[in-house]
N, C-alpha and C. Protein backbone atom coordinates (compact mmCIF):
# COMPACT_ATOMS: atom_id res chain seq x y z
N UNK A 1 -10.07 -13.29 29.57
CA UNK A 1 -10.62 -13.45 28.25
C UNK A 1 -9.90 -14.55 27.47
N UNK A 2 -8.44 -14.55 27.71
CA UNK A 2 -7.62 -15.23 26.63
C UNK A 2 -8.31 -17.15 27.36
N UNK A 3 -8.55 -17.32 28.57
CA UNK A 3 -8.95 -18.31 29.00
C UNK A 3 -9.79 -18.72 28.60
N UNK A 4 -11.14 -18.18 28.65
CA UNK A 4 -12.70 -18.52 27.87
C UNK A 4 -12.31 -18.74 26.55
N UNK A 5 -11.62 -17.94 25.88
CA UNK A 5 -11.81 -18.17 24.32
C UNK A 5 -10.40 -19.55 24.30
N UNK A 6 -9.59 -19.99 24.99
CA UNK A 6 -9.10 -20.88 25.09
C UNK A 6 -10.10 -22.17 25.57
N UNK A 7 -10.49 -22.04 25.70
CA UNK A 7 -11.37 -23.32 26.86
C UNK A 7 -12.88 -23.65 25.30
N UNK A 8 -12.96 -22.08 24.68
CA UNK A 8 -13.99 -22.46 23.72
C UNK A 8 -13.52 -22.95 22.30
N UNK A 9 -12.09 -22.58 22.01
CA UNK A 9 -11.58 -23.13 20.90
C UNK A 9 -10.85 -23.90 21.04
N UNK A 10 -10.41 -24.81 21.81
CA UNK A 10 -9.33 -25.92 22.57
C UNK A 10 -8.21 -25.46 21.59
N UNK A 11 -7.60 -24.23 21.80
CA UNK A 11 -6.40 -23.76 21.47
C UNK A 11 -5.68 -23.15 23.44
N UNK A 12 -4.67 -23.04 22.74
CA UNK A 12 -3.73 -22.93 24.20
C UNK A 12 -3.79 -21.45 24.32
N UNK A 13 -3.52 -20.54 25.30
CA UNK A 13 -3.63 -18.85 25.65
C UNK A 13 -2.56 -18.59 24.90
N UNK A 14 -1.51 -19.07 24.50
CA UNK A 14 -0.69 -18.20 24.02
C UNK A 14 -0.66 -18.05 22.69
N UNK A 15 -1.75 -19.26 21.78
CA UNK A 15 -1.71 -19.50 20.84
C UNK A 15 -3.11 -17.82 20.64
N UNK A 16 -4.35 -18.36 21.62
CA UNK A 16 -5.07 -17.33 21.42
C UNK A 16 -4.45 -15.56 21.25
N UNK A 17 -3.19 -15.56 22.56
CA UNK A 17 -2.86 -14.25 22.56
C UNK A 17 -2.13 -13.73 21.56
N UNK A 18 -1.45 -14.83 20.62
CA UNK A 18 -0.59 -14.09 19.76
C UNK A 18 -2.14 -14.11 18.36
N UNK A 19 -2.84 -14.52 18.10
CA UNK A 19 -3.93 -14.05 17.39
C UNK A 19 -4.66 -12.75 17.98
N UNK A 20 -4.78 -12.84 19.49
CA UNK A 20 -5.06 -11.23 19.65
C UNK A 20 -4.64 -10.00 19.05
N UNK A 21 -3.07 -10.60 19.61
CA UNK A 21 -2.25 -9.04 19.23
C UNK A 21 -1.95 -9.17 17.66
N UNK A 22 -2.45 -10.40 16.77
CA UNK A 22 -2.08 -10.21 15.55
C UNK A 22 -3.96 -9.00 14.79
N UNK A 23 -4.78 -9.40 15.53
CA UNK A 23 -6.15 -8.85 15.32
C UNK A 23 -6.04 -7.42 15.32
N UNK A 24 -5.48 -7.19 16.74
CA UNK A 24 -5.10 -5.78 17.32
C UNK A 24 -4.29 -5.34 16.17
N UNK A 25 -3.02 -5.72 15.43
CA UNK A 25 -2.71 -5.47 14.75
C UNK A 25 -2.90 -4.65 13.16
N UNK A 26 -3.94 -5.41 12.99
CA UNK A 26 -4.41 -5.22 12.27
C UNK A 26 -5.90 -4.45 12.05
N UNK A 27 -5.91 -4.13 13.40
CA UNK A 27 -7.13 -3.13 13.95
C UNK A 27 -8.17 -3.11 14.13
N UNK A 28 -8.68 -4.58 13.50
CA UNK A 28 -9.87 -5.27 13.71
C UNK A 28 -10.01 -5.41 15.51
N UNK A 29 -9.49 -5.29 16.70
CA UNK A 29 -9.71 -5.52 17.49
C UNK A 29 -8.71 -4.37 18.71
N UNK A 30 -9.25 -3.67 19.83
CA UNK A 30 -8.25 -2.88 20.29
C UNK A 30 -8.38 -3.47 21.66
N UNK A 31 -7.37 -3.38 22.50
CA UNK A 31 -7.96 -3.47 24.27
C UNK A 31 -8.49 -2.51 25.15
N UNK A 32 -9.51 -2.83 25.90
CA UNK A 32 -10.19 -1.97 26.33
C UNK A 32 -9.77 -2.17 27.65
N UNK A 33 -9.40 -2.80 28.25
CA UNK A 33 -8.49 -3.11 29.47
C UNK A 33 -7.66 -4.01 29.94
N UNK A 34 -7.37 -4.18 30.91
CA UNK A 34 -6.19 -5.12 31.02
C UNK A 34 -7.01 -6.95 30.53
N UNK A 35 -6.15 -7.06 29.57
CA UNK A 35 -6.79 -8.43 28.98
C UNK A 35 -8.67 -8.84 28.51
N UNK A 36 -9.25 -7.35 28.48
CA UNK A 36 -10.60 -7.61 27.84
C UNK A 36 -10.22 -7.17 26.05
N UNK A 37 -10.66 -7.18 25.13
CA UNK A 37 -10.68 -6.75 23.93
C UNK A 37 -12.06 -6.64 23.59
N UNK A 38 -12.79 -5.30 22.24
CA UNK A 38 -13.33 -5.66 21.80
C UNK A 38 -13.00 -4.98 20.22
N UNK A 39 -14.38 -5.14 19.84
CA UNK A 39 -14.49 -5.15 18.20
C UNK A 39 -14.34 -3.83 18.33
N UNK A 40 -13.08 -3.54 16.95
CA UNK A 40 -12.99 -1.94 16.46
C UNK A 40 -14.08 -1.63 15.17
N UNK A 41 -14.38 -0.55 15.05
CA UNK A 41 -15.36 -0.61 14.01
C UNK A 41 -15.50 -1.14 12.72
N UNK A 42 -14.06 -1.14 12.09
CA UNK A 42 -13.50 -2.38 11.11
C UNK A 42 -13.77 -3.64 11.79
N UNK A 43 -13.20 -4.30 12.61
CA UNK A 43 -13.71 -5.36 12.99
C UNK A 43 -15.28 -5.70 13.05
N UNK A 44 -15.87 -4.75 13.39
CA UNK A 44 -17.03 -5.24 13.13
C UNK A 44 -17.76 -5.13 11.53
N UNK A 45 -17.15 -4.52 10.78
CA UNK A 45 -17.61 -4.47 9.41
C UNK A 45 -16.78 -5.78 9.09
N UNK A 46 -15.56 -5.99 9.74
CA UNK A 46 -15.01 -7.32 8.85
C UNK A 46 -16.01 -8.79 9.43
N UNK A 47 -16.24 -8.95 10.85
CA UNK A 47 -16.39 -9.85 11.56
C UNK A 47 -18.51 -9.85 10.73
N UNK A 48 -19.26 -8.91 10.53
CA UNK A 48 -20.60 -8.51 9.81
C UNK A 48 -20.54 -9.02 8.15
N UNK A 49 -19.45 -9.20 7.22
CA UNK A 49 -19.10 -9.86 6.06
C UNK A 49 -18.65 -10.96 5.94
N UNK A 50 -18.26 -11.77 7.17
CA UNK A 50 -18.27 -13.09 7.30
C UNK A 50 -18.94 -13.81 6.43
N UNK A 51 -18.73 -14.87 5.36
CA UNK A 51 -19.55 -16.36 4.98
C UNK A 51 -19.79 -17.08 5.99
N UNK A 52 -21.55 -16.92 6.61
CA UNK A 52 -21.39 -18.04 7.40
C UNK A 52 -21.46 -19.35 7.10
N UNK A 53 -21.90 -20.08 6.01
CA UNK A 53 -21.37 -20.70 5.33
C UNK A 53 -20.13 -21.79 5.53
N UNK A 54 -19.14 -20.71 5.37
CA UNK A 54 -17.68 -21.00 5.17
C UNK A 54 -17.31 -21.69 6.29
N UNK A 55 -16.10 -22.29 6.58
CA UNK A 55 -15.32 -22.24 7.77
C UNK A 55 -14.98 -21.03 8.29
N UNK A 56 -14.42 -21.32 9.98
CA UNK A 56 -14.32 -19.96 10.71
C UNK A 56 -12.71 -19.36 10.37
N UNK A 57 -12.09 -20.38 10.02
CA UNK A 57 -11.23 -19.22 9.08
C UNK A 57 -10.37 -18.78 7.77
N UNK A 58 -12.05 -18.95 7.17
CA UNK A 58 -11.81 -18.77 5.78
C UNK A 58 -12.17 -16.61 5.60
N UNK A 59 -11.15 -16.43 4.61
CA UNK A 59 -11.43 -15.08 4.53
C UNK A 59 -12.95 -14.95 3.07
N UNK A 60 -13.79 -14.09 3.48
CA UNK A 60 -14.77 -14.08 2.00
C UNK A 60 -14.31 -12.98 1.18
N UNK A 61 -14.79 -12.75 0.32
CA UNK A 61 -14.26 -12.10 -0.50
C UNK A 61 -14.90 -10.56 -0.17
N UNK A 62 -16.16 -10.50 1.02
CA UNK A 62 -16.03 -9.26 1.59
C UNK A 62 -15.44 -8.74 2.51
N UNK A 63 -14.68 -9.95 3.26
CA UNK A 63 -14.16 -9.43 4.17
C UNK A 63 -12.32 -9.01 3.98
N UNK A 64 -12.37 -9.73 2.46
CA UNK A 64 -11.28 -8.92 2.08
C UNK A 64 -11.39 -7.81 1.31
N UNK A 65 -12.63 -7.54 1.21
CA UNK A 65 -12.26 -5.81 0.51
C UNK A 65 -12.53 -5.07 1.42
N UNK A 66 -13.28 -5.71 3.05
CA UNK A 66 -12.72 -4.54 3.52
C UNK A 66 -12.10 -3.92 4.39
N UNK A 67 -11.22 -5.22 4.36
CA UNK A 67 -9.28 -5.43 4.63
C UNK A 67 -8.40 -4.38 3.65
N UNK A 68 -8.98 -4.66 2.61
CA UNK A 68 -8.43 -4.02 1.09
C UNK A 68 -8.35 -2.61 1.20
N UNK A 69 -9.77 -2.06 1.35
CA UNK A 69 -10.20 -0.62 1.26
C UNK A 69 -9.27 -0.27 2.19
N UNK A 70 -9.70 -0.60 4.08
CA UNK A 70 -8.63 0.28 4.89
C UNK A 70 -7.49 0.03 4.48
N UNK A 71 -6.34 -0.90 3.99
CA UNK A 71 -5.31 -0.67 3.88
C UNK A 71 -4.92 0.21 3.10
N UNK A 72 -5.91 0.56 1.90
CA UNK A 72 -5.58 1.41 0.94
C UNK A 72 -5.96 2.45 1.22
N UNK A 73 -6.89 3.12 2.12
CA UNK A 73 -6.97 4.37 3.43
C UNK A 73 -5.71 4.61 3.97
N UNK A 74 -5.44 3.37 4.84
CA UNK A 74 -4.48 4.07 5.81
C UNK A 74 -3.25 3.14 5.90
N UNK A 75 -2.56 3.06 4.84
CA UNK A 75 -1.07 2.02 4.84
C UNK A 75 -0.33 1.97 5.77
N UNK A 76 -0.69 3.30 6.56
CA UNK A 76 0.39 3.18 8.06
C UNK A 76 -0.24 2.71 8.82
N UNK A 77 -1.62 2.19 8.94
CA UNK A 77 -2.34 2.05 10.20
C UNK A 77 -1.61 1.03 11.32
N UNK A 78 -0.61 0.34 11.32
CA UNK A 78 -0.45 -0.20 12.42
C UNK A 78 1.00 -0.97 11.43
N UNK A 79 1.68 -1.91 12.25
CA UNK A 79 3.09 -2.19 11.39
C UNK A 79 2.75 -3.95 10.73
N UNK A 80 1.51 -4.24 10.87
CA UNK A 80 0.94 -5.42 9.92
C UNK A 80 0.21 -4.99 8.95
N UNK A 81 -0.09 -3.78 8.93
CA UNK A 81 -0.99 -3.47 7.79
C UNK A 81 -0.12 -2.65 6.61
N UNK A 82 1.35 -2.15 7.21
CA UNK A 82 2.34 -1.69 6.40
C UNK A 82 2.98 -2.89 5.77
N UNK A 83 3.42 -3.86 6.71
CA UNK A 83 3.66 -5.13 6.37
C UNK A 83 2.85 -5.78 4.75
N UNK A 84 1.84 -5.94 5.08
CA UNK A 84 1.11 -6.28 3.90
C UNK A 84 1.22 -5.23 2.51
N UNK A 85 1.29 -3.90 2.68
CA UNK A 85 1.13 -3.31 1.77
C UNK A 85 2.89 -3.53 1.27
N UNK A 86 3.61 -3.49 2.17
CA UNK A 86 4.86 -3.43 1.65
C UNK A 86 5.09 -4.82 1.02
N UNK A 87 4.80 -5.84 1.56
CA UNK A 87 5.09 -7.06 0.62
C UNK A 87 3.83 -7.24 -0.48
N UNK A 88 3.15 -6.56 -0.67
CA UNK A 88 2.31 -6.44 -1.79
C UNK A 88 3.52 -5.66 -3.22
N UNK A 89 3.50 -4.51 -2.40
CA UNK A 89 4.80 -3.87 -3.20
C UNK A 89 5.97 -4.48 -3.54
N UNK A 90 6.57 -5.03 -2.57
CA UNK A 90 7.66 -5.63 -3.38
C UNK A 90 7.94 -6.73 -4.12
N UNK A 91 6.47 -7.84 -4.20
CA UNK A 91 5.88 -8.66 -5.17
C UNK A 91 5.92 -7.79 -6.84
N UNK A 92 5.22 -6.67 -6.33
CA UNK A 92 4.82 -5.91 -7.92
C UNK A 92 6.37 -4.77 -8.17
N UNK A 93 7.14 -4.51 -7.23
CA UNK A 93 8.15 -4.40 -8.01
C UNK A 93 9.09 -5.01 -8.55
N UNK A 94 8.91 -5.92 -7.53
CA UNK A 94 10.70 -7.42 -8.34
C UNK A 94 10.20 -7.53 -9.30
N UNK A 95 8.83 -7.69 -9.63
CA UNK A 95 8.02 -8.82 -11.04
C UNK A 95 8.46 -8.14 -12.05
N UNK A 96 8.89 -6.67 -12.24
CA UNK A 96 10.23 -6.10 -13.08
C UNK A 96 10.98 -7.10 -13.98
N UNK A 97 11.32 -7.67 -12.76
CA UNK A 97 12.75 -8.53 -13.08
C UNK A 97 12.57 -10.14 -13.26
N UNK A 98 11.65 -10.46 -12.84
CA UNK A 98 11.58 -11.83 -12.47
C UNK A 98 9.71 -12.50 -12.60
N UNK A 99 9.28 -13.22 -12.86
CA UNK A 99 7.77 -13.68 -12.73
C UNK A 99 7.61 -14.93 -12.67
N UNK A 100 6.84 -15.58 -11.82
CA UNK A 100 7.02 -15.42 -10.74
C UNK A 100 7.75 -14.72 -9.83
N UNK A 101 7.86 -14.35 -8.29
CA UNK A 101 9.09 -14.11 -7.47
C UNK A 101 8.93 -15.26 -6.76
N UNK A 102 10.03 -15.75 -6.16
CA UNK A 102 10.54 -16.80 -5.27
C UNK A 102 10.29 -15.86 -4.08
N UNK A 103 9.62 -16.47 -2.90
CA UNK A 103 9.30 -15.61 -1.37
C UNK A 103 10.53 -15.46 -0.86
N UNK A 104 11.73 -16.12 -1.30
CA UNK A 104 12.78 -15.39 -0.35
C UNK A 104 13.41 -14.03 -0.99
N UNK A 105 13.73 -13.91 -2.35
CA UNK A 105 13.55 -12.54 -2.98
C UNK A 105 12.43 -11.80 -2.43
N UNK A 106 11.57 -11.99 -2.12
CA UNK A 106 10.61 -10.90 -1.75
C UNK A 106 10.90 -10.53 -0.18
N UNK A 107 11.32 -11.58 0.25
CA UNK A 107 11.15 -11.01 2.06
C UNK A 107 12.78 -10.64 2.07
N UNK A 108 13.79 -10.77 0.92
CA UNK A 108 15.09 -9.51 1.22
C UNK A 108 14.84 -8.30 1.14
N UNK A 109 14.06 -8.29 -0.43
CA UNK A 109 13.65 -7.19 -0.68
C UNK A 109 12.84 -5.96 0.38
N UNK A 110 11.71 -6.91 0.93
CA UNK A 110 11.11 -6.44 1.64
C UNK A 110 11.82 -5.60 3.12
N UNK A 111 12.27 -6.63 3.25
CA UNK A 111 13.62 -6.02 4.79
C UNK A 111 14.35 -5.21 4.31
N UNK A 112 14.67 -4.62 3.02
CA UNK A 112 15.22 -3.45 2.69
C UNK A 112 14.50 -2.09 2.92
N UNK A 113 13.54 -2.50 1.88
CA UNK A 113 12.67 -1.30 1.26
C UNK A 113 12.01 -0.97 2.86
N UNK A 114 11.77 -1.81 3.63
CA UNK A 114 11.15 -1.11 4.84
C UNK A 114 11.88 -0.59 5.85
N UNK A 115 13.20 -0.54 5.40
CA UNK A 115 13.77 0.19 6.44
C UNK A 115 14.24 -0.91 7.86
N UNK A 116 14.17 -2.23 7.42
CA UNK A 116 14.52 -3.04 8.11
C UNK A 116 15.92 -3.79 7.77
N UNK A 117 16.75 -3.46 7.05
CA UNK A 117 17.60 -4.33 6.51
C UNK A 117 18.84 -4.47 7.86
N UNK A 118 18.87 -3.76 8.63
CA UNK A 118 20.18 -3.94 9.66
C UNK A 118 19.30 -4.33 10.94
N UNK A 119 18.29 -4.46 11.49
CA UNK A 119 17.70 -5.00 11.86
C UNK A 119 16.98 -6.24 12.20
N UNK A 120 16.74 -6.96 11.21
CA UNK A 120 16.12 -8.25 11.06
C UNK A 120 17.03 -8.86 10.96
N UNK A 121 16.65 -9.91 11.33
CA UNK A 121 17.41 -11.45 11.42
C UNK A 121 17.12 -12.30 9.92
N UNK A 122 17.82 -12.66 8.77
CA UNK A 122 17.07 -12.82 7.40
C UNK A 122 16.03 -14.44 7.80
N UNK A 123 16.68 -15.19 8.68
CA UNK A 123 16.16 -16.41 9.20
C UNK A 123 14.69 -16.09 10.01
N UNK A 124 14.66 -14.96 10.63
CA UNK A 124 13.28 -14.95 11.52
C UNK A 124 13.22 -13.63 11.42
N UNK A 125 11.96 -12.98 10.23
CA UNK A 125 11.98 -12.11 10.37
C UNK A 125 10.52 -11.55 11.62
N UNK A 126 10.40 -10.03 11.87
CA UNK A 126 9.31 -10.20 13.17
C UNK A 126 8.50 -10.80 13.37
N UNK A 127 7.60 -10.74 14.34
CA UNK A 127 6.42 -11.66 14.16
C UNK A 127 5.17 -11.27 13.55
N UNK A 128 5.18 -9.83 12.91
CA UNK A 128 3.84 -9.76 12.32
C UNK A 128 4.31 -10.03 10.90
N UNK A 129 5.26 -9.97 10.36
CA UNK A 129 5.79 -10.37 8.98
C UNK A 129 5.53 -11.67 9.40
N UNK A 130 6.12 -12.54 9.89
CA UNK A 130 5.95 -14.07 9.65
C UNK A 130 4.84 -14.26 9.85
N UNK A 131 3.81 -13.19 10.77
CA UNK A 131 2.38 -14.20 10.67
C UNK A 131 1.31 -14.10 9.26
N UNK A 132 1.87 -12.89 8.65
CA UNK A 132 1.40 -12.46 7.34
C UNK A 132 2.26 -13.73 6.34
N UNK A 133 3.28 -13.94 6.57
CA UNK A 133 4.21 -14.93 5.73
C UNK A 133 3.21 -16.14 5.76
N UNK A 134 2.91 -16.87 7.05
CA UNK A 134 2.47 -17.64 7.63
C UNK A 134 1.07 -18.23 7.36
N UNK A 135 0.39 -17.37 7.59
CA UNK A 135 -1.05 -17.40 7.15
C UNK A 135 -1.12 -16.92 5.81
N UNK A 136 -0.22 -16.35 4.94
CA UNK A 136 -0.33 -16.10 3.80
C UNK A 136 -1.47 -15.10 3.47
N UNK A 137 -1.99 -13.97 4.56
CA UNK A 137 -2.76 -13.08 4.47
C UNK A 137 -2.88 -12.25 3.06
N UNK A 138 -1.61 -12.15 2.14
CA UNK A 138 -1.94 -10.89 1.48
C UNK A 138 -2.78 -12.15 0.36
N UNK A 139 -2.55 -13.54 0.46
CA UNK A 139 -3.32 -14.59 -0.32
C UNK A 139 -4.37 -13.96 -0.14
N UNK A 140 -4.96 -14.67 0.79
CA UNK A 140 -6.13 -14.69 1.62
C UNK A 140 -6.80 -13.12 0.83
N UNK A 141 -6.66 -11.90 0.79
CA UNK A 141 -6.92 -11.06 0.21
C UNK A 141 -6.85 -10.52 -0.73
N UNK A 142 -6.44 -11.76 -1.59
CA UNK A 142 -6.12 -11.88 -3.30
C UNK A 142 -5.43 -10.51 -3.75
N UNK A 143 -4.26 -10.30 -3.39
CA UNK A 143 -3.41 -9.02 -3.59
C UNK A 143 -2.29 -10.20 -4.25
N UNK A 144 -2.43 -11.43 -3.99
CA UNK A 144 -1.21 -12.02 -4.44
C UNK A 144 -1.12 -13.40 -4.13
N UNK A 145 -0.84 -13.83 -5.41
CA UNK A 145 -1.53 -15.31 -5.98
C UNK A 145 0.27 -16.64 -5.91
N UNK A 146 -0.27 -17.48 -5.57
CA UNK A 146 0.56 -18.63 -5.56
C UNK A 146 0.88 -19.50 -6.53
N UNK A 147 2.07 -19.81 -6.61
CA UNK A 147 2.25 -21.07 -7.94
C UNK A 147 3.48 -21.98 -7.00
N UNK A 148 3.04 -22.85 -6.10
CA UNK A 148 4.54 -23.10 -5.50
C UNK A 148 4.64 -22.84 -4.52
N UNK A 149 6.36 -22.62 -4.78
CA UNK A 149 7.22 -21.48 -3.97
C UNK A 149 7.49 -19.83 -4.58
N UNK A 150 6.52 -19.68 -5.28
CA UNK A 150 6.30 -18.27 -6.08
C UNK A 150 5.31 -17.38 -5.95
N UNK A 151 5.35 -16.26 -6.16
CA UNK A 151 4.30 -15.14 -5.51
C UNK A 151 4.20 -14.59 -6.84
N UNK A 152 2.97 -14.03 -7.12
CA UNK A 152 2.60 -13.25 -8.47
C UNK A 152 1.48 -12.12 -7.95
N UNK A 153 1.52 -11.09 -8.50
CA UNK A 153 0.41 -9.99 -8.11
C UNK A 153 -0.63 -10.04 -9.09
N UNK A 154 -1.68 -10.42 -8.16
CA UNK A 154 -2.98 -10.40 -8.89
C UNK A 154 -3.42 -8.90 -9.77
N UNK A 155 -4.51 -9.22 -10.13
CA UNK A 155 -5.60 -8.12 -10.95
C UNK A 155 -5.96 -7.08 -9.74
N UNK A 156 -6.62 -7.44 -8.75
CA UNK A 156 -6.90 -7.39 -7.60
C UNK A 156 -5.69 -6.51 -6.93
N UNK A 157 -4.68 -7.41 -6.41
CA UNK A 157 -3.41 -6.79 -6.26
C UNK A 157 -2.45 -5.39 -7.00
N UNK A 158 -2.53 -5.82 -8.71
CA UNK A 158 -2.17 -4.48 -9.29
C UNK A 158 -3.49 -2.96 -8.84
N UNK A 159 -4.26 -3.53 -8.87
CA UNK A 159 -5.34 -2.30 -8.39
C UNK A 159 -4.72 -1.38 -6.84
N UNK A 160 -4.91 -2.38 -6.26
CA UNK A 160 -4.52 -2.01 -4.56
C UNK A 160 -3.36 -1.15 -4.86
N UNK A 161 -2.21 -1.81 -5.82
CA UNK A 161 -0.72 -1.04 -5.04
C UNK A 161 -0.94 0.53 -6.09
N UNK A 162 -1.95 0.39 -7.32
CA UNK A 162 -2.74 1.89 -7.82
C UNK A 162 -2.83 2.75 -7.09
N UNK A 163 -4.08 2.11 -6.55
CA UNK A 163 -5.04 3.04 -5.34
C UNK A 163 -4.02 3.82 -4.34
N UNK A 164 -3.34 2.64 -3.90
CA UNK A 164 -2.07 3.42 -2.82
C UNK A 164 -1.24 4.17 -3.23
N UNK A 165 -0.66 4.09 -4.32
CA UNK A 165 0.22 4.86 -4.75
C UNK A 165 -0.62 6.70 -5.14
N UNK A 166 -1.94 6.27 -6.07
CA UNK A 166 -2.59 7.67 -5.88
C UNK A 166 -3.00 8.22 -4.66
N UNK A 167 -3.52 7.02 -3.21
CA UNK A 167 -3.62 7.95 -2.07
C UNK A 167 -1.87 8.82 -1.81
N UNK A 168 -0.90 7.97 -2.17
CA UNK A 168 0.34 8.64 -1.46
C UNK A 168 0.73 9.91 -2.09
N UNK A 169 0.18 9.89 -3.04
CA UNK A 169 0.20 11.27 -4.25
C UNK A 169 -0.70 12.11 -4.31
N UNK A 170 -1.98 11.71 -3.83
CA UNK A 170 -2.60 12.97 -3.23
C UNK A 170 -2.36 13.61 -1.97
N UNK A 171 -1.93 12.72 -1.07
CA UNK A 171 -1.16 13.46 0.39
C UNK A 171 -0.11 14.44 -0.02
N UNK A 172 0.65 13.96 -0.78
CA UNK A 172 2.27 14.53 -1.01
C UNK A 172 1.40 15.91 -1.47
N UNK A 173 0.63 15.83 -2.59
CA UNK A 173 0.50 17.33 -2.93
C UNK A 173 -0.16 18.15 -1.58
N UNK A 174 -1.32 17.29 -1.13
CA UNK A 174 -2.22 17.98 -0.07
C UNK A 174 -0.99 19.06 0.68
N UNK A 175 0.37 17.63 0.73
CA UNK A 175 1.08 18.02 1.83
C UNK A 175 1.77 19.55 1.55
N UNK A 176 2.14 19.37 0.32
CA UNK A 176 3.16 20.44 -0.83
C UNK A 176 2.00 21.71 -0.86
N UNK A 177 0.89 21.51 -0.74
CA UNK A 177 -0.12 22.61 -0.89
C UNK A 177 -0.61 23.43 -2.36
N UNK A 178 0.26 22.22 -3.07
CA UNK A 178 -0.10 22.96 -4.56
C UNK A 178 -1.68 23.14 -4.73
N UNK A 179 -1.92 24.24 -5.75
CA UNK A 179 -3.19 24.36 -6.44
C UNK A 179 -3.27 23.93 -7.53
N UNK A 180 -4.88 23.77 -7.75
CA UNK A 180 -5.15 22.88 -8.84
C UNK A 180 -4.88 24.36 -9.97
N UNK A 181 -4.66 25.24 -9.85
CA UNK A 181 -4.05 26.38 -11.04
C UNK A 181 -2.92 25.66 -11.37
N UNK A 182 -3.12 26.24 -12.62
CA UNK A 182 -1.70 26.31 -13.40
C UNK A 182 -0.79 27.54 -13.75
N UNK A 183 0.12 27.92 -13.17
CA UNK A 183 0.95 28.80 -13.38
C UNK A 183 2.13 28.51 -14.34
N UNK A 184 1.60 29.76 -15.51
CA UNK A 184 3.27 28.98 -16.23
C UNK A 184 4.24 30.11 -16.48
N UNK A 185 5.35 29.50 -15.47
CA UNK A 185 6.33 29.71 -15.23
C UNK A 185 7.01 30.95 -16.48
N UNK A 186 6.71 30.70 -17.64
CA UNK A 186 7.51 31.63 -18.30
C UNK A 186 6.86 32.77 -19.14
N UNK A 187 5.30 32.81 -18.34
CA UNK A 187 4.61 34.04 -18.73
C UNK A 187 5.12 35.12 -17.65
């Protein structure tokens, strides 16, 4: 497979394969056997919202919401789609302190808060962070806007890290099993 789609995009296999496993990643695409892939059902809702129009790799603005939506479903779904939500997050928490953020404050930050800080290399961090760094994906999905060398969280963006934060707060209770009663404590 990685050959044909090499031979049809005069890109090299390894260039194609690390876009595979960045697709796979991101769940738009799973393997179905040794070196075939196809479309996951997201993928095909993302790859069906295409601008055809556009260039082939321009993101539209449907195919980032519904990039948007699953991430804000399922933040764990795979460690590029945590990736994104986490450097979404730590855009909208530094901005606390700082507005703009400078991307290298964000990708310390980030290697902290994820539980990566003794791990990563600060010079090369993995490869699905750098390809999100790289391609500037959480751009691309207007979670987070450019001036520079500076990152700012969109309208768009403050919504998303909402949404997530109320999915993570309705789990926690789901998880805790509280009821929607109110018991008070000092009757």
């Amino acid at each position: 497979m990685k050959n044909l789609l090499a031979k049809q995009t005069g890109l090299s296999e390894s260039t194609i394969g690390s876009y595979l496993r960045f697709a796979e990643e991101m769940c738009l695409v799973t393997k179905k056997s040794r070196g075939e892939y196809v479309l996951t059902e997201l993928g095909k809702k993302y790859s069906l919202s295409r601008d055809l129009k556009a260039p082939e790799d321009h993101v539209s603005e449907e195919q980032a919401e519904v990039l948007q939506d699953f991430i804000t479903e399922d933040p764990f779904a795979s460690r590029a789609i945590y990736g994104i939500y986490t450097i979404v997050e730590s855009v909208f928490t530094l901005s606390k302190n700082t507005y703009p953020m400078p991307l290298d404050l964000v990708i310390n930050y980030f290697r902290e808060s994820s539980g990566k800080f003794f791990e990563w290399n600060l010079k090369k961090p993995p490869w699905m962070v750098q390809k999100c760094i790289q391609t500037m994906l959480f751009i691309e999905l207007w979670l987070i806007g450019r001036i520079g060398d500076k990152f700012y969280v969109t309208p768009k963006g403050v919504r998303f890290i909402l949404l997530l934060q109320l999915h993570k707060t309705i789990k926690t209770v789901d998880a805790l099993r509280i009821t929607s009663s109110f018991s008070n404590p000092l009757a």
